[in-house]
N, C-alpha and C. Protein backbone atom coordinates (compact mmCIF):
# COMPACT_ATOMS: atom_id res chain seq x y z
N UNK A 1 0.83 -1.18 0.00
CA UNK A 1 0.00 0.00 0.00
C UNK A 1 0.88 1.25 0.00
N UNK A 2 1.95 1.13 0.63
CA UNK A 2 2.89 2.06 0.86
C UNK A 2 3.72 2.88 -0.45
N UNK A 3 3.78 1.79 -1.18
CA UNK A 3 4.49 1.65 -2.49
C UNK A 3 3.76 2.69 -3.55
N UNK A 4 2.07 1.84 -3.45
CA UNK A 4 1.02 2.84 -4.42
C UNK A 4 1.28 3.76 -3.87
N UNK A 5 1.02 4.79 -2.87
CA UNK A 5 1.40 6.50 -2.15
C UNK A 5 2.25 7.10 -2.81
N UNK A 6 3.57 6.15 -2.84
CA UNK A 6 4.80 7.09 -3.54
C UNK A 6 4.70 7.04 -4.87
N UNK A 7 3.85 5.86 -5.49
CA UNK A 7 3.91 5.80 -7.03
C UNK A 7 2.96 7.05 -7.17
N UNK A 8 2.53 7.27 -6.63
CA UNK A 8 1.09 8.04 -6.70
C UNK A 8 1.53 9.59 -6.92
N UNK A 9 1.91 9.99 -5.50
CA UNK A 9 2.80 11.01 -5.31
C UNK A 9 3.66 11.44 -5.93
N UNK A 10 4.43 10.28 -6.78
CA UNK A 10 5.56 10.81 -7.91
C UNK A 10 5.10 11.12 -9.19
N UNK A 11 3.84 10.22 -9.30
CA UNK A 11 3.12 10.59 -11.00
C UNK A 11 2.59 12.31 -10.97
N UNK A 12 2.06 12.63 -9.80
CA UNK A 12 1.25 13.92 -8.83
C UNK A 12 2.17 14.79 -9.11
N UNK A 13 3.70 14.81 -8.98
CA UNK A 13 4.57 15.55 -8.65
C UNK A 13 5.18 15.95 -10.28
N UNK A 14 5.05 14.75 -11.17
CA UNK A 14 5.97 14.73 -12.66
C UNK A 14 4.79 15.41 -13.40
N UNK A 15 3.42 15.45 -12.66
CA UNK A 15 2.18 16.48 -14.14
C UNK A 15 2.12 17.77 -13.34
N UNK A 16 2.41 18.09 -12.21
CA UNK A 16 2.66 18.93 -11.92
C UNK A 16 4.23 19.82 -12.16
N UNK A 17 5.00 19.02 -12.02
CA UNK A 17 6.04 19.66 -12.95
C UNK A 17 5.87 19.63 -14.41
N UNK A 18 5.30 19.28 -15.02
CA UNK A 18 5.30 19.36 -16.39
C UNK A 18 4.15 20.33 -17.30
N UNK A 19 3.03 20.57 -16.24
CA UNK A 19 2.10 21.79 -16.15
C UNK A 19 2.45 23.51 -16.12
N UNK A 20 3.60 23.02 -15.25
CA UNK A 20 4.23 24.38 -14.70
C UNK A 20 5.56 24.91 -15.54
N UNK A 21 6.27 24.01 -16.00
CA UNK A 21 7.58 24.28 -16.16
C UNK A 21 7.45 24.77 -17.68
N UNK A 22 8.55 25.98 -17.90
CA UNK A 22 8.27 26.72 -19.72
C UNK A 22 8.81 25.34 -20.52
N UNK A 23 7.91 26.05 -21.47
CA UNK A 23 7.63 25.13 -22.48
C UNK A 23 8.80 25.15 -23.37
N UNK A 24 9.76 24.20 -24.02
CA UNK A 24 10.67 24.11 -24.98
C UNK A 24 10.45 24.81 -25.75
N UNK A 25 11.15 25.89 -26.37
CA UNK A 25 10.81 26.71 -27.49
C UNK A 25 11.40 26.35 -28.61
N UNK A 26 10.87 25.78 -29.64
CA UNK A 26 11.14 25.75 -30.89
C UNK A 26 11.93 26.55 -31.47
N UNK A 27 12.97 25.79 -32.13
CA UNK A 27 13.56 26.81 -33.14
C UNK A 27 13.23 26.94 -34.37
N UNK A 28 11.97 27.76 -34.79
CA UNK A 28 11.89 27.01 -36.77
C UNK A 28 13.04 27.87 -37.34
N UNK A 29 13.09 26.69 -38.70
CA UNK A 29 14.26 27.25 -39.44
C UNK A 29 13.26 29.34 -39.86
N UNK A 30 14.19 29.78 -40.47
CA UNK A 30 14.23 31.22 -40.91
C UNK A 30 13.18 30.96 -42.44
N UNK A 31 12.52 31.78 -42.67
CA UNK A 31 12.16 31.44 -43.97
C UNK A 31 13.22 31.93 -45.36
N UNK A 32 12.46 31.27 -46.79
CA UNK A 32 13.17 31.53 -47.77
C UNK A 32 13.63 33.34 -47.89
N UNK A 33 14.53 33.21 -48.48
CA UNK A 33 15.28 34.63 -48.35
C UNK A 33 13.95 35.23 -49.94
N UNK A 34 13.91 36.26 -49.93
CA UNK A 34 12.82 37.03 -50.59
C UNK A 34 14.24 37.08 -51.73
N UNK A 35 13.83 37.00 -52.67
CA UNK A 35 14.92 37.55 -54.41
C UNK A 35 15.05 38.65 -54.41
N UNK A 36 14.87 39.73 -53.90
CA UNK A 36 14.65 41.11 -53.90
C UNK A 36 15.62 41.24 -52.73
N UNK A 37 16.28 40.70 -51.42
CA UNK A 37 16.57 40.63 -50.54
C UNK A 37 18.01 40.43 -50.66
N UNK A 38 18.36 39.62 -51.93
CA UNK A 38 19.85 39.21 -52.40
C UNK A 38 20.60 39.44 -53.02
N UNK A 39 21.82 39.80 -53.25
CA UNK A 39 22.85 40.39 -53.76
C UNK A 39 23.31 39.30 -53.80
N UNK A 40 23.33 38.99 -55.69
CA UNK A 40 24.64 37.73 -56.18
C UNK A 40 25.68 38.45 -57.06
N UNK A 41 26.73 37.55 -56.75
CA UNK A 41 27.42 37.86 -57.82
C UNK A 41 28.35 37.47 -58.38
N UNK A 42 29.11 37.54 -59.49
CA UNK A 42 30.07 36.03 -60.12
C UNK A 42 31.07 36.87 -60.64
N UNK A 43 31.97 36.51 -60.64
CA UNK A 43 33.78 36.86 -60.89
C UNK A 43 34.38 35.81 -61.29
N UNK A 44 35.44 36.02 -62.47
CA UNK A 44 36.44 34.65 -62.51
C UNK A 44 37.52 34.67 -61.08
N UNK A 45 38.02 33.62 -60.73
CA UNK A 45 38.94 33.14 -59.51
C UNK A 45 40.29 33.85 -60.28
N UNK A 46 40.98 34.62 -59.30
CA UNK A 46 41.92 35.17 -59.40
C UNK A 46 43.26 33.59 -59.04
N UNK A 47 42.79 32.40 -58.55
CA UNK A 47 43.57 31.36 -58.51
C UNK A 47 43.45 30.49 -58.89
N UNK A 48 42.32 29.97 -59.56
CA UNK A 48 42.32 29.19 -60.59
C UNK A 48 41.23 29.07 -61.80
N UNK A 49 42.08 29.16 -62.55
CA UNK A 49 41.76 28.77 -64.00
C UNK A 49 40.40 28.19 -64.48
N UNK A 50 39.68 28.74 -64.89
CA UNK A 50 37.91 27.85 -65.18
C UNK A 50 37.31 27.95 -64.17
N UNK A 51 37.57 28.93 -62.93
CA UNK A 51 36.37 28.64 -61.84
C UNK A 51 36.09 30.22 -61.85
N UNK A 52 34.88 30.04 -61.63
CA UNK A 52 33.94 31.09 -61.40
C UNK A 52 33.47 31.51 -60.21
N UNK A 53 34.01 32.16 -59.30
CA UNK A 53 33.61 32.05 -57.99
C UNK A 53 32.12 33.40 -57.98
N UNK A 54 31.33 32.74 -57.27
CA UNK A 54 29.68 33.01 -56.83
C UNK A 54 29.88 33.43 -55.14
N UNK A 55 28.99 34.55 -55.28
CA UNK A 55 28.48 35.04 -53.85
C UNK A 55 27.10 35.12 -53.76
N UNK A 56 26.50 34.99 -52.41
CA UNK A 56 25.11 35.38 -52.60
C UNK A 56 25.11 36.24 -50.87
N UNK A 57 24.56 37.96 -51.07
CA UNK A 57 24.41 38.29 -49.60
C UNK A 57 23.42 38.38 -49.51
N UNK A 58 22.96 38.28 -48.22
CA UNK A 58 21.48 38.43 -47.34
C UNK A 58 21.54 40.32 -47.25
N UNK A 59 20.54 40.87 -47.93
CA UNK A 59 20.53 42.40 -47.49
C UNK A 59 19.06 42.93 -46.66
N UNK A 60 18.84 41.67 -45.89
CA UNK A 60 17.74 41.70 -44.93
C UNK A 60 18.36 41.82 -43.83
N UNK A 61 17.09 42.72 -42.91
CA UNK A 61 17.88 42.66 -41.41
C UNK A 61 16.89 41.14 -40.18
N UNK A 62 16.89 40.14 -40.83
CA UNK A 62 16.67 38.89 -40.81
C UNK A 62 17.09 38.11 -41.15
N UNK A 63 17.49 36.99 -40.92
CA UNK A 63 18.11 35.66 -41.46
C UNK A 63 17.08 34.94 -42.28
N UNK A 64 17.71 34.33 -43.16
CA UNK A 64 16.60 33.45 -44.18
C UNK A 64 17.61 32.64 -45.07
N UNK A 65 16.67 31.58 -45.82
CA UNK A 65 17.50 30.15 -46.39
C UNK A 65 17.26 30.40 -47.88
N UNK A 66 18.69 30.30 -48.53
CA UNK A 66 18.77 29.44 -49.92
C UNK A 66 18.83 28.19 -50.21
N UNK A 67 18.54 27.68 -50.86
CA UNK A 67 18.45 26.74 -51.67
C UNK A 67 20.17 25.45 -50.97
N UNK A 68 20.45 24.68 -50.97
CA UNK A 68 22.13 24.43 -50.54
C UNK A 68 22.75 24.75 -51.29
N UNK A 69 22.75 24.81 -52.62
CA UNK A 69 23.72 25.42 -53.68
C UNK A 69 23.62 25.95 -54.63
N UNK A 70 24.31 26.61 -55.17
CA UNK A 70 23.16 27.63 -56.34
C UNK A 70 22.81 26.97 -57.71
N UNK A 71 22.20 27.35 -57.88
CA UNK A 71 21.22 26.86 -59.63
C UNK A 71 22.26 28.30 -60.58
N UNK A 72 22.70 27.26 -61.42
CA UNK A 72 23.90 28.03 -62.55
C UNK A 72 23.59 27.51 -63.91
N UNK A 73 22.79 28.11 -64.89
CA UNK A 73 22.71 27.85 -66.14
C UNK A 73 23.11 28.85 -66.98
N UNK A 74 23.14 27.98 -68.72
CA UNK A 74 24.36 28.85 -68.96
C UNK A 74 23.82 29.11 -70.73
N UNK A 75 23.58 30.06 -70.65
CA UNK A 75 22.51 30.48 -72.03
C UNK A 75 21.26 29.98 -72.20
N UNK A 76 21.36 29.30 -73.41
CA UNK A 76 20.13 28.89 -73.46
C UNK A 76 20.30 27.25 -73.77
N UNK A 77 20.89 27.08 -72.91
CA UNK A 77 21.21 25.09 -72.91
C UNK A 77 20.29 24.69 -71.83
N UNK A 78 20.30 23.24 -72.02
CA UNK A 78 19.22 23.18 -70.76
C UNK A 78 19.80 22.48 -69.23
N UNK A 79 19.72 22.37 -68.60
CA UNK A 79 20.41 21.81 -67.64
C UNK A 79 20.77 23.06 -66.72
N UNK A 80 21.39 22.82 -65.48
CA UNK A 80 22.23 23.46 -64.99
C UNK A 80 23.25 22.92 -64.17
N UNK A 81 24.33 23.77 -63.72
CA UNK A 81 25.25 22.61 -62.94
C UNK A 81 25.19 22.16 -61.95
N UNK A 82 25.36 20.90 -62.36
CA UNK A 82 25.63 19.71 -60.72
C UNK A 82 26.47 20.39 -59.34
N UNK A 83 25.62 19.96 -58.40
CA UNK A 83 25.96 20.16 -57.03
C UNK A 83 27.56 19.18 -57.14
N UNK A 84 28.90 19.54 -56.00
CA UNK A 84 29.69 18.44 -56.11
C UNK A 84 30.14 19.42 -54.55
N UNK A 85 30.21 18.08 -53.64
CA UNK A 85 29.85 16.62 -54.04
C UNK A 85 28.26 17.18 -53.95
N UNK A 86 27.70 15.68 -54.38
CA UNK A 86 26.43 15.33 -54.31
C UNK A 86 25.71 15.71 -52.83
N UNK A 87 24.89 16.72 -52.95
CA UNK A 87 23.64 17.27 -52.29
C UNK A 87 22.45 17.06 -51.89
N UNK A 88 21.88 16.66 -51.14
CA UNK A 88 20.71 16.21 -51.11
C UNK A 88 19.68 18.12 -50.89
N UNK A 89 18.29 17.43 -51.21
CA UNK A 89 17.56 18.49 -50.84
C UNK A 89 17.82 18.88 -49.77
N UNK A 90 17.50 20.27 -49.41
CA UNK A 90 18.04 21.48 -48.30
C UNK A 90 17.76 22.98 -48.43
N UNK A 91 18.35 23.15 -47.29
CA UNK A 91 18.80 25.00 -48.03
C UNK A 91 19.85 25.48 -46.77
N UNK A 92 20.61 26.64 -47.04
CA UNK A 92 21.65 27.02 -45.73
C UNK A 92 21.00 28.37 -45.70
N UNK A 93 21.00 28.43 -44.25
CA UNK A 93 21.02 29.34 -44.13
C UNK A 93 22.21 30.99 -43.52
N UNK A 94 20.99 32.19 -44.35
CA UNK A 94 21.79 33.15 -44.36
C UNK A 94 21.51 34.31 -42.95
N UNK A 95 22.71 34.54 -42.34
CA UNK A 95 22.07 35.88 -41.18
C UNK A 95 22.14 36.90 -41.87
N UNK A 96 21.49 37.77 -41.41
CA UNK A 96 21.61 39.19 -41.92
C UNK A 96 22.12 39.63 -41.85
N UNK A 97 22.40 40.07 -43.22
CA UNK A 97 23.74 40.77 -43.95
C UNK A 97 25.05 39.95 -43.96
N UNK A 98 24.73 38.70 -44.45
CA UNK A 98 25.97 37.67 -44.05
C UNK A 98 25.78 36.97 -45.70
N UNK A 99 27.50 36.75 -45.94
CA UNK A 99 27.01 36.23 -47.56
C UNK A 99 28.11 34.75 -47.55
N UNK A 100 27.59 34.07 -48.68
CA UNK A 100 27.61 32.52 -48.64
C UNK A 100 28.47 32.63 -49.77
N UNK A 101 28.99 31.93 -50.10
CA UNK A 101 29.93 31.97 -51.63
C UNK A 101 30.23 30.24 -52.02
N UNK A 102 29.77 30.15 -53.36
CA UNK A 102 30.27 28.82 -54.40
C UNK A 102 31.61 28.68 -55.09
N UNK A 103 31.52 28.31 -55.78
CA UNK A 103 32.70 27.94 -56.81
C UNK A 103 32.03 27.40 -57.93
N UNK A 104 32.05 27.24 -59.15
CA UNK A 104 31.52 27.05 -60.32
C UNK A 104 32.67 26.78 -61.54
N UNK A 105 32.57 25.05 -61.81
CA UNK A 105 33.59 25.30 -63.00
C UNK A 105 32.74 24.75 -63.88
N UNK A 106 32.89 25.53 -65.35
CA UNK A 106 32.05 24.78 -66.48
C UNK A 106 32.55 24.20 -67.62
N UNK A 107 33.83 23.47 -67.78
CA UNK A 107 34.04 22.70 -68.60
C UNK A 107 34.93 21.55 -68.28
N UNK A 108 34.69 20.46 -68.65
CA UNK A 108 35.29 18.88 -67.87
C UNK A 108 35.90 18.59 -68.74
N UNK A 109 37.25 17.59 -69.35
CA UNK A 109 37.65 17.28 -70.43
C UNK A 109 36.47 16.75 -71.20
N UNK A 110 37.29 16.72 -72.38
CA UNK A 110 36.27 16.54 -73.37
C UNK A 110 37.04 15.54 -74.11
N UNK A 111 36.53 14.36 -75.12
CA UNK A 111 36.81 13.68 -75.80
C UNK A 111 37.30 14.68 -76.97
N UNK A 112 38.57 14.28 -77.66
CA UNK A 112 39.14 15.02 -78.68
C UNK A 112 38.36 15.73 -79.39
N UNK A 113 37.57 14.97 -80.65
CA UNK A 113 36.71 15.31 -81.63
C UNK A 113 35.36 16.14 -81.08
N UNK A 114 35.39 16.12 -79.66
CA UNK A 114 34.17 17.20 -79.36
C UNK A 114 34.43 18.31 -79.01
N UNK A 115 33.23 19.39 -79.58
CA UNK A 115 33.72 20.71 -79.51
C UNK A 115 32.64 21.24 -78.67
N UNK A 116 32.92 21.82 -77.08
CA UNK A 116 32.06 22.00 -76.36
C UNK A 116 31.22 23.49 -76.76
N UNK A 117 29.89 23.47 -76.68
CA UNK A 117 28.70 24.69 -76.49
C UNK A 117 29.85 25.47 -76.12
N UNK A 118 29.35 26.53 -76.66
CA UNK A 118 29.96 27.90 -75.67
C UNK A 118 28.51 29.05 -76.41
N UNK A 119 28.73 29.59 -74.94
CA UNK A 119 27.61 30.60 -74.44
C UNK A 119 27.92 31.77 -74.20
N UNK A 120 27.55 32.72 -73.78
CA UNK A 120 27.72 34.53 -74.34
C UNK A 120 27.37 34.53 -72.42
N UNK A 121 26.70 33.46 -71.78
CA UNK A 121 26.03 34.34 -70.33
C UNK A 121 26.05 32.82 -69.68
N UNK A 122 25.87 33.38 -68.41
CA UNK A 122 25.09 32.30 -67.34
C UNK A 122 24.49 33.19 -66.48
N UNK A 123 23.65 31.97 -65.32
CA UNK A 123 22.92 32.94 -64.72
C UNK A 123 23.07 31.78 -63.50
N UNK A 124 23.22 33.01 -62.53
CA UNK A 124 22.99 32.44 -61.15
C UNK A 124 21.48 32.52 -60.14
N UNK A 125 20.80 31.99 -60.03
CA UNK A 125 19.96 31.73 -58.67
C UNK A 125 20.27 30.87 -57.54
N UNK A 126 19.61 31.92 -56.67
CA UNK A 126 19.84 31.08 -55.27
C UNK A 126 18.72 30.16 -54.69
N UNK A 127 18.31 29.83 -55.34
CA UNK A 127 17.15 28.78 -55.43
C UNK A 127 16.34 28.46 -56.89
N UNK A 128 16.10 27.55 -57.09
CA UNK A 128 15.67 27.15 -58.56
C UNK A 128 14.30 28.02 -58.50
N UNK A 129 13.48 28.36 -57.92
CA UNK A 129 12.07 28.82 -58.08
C UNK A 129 12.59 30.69 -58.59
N UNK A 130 13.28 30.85 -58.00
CA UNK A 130 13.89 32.28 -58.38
C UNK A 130 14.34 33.18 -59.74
N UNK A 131 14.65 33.91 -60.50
CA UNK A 131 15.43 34.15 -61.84
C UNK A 131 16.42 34.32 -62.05
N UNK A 132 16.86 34.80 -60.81
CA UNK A 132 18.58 35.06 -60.67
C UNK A 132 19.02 36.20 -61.51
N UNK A 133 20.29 36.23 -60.87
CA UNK A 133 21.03 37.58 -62.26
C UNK A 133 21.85 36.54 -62.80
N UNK A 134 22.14 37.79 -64.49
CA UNK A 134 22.82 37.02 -65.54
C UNK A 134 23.84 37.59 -65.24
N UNK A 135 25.26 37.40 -66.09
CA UNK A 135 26.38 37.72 -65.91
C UNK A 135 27.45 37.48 -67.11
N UNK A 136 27.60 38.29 -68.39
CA UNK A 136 28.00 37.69 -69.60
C UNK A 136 29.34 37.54 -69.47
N UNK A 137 29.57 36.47 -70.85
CA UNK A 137 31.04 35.66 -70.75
C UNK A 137 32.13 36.80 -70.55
N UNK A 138 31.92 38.34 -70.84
CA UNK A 138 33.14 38.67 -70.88
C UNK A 138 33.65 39.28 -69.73
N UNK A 139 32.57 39.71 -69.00
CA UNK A 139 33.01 39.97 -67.82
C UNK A 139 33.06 38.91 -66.56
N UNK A 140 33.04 37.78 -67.16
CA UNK A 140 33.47 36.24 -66.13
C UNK A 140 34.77 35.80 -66.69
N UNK A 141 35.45 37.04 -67.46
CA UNK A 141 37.14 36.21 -68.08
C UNK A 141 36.99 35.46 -69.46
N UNK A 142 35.79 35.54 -70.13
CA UNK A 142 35.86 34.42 -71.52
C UNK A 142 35.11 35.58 -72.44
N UNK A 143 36.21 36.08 -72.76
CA UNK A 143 35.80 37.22 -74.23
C UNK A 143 35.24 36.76 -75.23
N UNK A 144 35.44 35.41 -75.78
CA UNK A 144 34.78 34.57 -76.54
C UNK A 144 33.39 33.57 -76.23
N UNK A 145 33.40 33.76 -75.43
CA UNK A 145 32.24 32.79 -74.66
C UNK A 145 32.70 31.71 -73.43
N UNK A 146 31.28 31.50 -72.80
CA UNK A 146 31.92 30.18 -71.63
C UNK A 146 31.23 28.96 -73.03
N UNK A 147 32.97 28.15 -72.18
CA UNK A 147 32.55 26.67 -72.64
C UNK A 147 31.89 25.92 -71.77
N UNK A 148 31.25 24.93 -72.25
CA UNK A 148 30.56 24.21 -71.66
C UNK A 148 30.57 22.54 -71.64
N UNK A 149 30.44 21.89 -70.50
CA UNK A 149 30.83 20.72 -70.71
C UNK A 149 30.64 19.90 -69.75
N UNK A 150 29.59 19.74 -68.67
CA UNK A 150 29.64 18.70 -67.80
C UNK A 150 29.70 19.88 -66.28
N UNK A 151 29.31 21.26 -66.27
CA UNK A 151 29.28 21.85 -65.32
C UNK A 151 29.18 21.42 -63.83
N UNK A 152 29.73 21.55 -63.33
CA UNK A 152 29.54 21.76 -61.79
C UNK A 152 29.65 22.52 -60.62
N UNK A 153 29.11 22.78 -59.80
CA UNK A 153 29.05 23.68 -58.71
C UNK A 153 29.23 23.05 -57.32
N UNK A 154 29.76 24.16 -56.29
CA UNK A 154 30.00 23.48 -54.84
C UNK A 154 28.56 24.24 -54.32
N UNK A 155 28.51 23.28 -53.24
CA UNK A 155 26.72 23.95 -52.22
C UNK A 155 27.92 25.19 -51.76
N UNK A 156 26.71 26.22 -51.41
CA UNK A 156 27.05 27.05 -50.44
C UNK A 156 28.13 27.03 -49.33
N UNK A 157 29.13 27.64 -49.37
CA UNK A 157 29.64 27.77 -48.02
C UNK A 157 30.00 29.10 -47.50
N UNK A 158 30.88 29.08 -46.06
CA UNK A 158 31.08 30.15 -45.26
C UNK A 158 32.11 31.08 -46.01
N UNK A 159 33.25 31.06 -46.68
CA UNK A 159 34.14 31.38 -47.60
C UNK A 159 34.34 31.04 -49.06
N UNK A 160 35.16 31.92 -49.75
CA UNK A 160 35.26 31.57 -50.83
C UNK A 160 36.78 30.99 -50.89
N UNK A 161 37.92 30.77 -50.26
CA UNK A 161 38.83 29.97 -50.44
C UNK A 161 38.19 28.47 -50.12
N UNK A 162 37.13 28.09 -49.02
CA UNK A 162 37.18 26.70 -49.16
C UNK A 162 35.92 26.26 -50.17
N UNK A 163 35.39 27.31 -50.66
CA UNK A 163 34.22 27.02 -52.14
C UNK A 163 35.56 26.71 -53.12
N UNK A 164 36.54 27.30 -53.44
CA UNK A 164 37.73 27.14 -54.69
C UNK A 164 38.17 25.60 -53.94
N UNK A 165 38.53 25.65 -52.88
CA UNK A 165 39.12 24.42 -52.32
C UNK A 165 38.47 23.11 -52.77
N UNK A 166 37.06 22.96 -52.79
CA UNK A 166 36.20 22.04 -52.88
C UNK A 166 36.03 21.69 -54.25
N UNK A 167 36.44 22.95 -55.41
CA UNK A 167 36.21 22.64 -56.51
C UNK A 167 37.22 22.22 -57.06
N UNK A 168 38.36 22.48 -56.30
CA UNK A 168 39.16 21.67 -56.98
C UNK A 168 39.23 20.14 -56.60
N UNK A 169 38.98 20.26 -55.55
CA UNK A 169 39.19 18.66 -55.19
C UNK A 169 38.38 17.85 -55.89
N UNK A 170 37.00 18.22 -56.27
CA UNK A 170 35.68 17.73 -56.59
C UNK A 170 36.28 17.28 -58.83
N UNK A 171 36.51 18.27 -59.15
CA UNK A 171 36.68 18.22 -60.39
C UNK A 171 38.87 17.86 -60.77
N UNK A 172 39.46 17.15 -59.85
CA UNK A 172 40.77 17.26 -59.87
C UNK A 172 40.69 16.48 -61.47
N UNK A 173 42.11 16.48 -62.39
CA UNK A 173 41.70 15.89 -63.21
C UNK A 173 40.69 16.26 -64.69
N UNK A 174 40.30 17.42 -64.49
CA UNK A 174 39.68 18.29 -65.67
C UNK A 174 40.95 19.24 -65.96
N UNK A 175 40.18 19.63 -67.09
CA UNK A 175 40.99 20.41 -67.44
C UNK A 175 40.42 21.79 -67.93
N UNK A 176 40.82 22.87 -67.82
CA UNK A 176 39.54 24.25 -69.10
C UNK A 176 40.90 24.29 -69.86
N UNK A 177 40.09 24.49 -71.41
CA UNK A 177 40.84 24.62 -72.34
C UNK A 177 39.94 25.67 -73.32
């Protein structure tokens, strides 16, 4: 009988602590960053050769999420470039006034006899639902056009030396020509 009291008393004591005590506050993620909200922008890599290094800033005074890596197409071809490594669905997020930067290389060797697309523009978004800005070949370093060939891109990260870092490791073994 003694036993039921304290079982009793302790169940009494754990809904009463659990009645009383603040409630866990959720963290939801930040919402999607508004397109109007973002400042992208693309430069050739002052260190290596065929990469295109990408920024994207948050110019909200709120945090909010892109996409994990940016959506990069390149005229009017269809496709855009592959996440590397491989990405699953996501998005990172951005604090306010805090900017994320890629790496982007767009041409992979090529079998001799093929002569890769080349394009006048690409365009960056920070999420596929978005339009992104364009950015033509000559002011990305290719006076003649970007080639094209098996594109790829790094997800988002905190810097742009370890976005170049990643692309090289990711694509070692290509070549731009």
């Amino acid at each position: 009988m003694r036993a039921r009291h304290i079982a009793a008393a302790a169940a009494a004591a754990l809904t009463l602590t659990a009645l009383t005590a603040p409630a866990a506050v959720s963290a939801a993620a930040p919402a999607a960053c508004a397109e109007n909200d973002l400042t992208l922008r693309a430069e050739p890599s002052d260190d290596s050769e065929g990469v295109i290094g990408l920024s994207v800033r948050n110019d909200s005074d709120r945090p909010c999420t892109v996409d994990v890596a940016p959506t990069v197409t390149y005229g009017d071809l269809d496709g855009a470039a592959q996440p590397r490594p491989a990405t699953k669905a996501g998005s990172y997020e951005l604090a306010a006034h805090a900017t994320a930067y890629a790496a982007v290389r767009s041409l992979a060797a090529t079998e001799a006899d093929e002569q890769p697309p080349t394009v006048p523009s690409l365009r960056v978004a920070a999420a596929p639902d978005q339009s992104g800005r364009g950015f033509q070949a000559l002011t990305l370093g290719a006076p003649t056009g970007i080639r094209v060939w098996e594109p790829v891109t790094t997800p988002w990260m905190a810097s742009p030396a370890r976005a170049e870092q990643v692309i090289a490791d990711q694509t070692a073994g290509w070549f731009q020509a």
